[in-house]
C-alpha atoms as a PDB file:
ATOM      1  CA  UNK A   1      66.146   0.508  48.670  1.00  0.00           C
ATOM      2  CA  UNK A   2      63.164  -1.290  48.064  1.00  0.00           C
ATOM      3  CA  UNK A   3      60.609  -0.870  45.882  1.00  0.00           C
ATOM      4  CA  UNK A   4      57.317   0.643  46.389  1.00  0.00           C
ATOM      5  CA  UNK A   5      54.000  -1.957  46.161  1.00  0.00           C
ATOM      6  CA  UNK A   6      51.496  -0.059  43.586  1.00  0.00           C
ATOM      7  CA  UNK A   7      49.116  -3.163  43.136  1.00  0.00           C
ATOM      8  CA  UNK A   8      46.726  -1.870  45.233  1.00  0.00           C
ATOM      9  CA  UNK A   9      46.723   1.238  44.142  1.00  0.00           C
ATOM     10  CA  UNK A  10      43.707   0.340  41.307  1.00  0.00           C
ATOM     11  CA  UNK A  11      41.695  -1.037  44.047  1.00  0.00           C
ATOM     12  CA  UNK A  12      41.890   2.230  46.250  1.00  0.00           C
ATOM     13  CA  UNK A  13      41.357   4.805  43.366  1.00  0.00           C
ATOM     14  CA  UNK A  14      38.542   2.562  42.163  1.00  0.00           C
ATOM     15  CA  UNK A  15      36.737   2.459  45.562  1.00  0.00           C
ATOM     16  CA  UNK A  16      37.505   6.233  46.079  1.00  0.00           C
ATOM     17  CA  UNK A  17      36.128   7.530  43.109  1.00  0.00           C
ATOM     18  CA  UNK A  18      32.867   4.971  43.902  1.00  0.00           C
ATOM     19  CA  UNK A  19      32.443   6.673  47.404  1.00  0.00           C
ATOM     20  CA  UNK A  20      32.487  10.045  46.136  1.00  0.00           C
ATOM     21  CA  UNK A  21      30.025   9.382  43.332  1.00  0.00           C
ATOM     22  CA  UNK A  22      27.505   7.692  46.007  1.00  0.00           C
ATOM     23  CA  UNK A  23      28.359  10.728  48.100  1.00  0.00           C
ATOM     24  CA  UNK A  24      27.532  12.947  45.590  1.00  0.00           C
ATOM     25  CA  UNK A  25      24.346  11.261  44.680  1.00  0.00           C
ATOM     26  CA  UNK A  26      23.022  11.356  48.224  1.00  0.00           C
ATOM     27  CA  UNK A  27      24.007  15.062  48.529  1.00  0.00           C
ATOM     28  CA  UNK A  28      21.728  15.850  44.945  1.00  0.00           C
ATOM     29  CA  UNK A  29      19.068  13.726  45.960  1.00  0.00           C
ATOM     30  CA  UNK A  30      18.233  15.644  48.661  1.00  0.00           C
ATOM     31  CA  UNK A  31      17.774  18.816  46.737  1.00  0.00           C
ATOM     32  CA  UNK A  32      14.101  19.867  45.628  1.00  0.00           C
ATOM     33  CA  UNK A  33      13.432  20.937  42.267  1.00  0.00           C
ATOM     34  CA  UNK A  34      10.312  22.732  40.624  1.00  0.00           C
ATOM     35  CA  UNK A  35       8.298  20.697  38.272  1.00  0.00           C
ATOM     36  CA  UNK A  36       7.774  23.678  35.688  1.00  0.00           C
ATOM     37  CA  UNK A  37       9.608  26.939  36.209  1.00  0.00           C
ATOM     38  CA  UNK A  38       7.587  29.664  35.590  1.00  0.00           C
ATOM     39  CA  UNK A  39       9.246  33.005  34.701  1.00  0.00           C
ATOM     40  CA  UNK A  40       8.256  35.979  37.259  1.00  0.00           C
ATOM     41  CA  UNK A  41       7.325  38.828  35.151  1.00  0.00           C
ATOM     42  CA  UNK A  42       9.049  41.967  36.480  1.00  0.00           C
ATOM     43  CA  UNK A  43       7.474  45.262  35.626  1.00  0.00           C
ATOM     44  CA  UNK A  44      10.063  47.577  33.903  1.00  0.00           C
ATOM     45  CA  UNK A  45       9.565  51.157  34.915  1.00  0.00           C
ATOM     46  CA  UNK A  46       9.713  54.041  32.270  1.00  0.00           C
ATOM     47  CA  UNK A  47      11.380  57.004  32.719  1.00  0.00           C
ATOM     48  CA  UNK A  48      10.744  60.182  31.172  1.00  0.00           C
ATOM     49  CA  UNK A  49      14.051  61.486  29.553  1.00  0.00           C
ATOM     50  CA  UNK A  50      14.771  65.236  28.654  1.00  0.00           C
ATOM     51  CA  UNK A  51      15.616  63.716  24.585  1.00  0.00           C
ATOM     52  CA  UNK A  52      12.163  61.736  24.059  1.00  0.00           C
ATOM     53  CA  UNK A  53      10.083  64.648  25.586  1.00  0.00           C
ATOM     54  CA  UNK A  54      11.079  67.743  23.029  1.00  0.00           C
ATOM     55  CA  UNK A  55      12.481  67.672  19.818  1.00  0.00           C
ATOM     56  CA  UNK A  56      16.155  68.210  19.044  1.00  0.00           C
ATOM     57  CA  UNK A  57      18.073  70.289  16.963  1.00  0.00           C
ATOM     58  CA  UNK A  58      20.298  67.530  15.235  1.00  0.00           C
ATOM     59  CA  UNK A  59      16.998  66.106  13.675  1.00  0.00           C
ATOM     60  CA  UNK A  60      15.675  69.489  12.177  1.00  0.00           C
ATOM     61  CA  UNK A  61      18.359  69.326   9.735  1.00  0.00           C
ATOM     62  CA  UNK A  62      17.686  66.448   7.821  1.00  0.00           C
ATOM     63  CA  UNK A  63      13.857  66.598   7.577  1.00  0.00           C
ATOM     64  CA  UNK A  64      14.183  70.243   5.779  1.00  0.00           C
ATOM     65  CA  UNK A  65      14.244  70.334   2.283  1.00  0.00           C
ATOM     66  CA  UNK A  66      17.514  71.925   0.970  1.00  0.00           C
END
C-alpha cells in the first residue's frame, strides 16, 4: 500500500487560509460605517397604575404611632 504524499499539504492550507482572509477583507470593506453613533432618544411612556394613584393599606401601618 503506498503511502500518502502530505508535503504539499502546508502549501495548500497556507494558500487557503490566505484566500479566505483576502475574501473576507473584500467582503468588510464594502460595508459602511457611521463616523459617530449617536444614540436615538426614545420617549418612555408613563402609565398611570391603580398603586401610585391612592394610598394603600400595607403603608398605614407603619407610619402610625403604636
Amino acid at each position: 500500500m503506498p503511502q500518502l504524499d502530505t508535503s504539499t499539504w502546508l502549501i495548500m492550507i497556507m494558500s487557503m487560509f490566505l484566500a479566505l482572509f483576502i475574501i473576507f477583507q473584500l467582503k468588510i470593506s464594502k460595508h459602511n460605517f457611521y463616523f459617530n453613533p449617536e444614540p436615538t432618544p426614545t420617549k418612555t411612556q408613563k402609565q398611570n397604575t391603580p398603586w401610585e394613584t391612592k394610598w394603600t393599606k400595607i403603608y398605614l401601618p407603619l407610619l402610625l404611632p403604636q
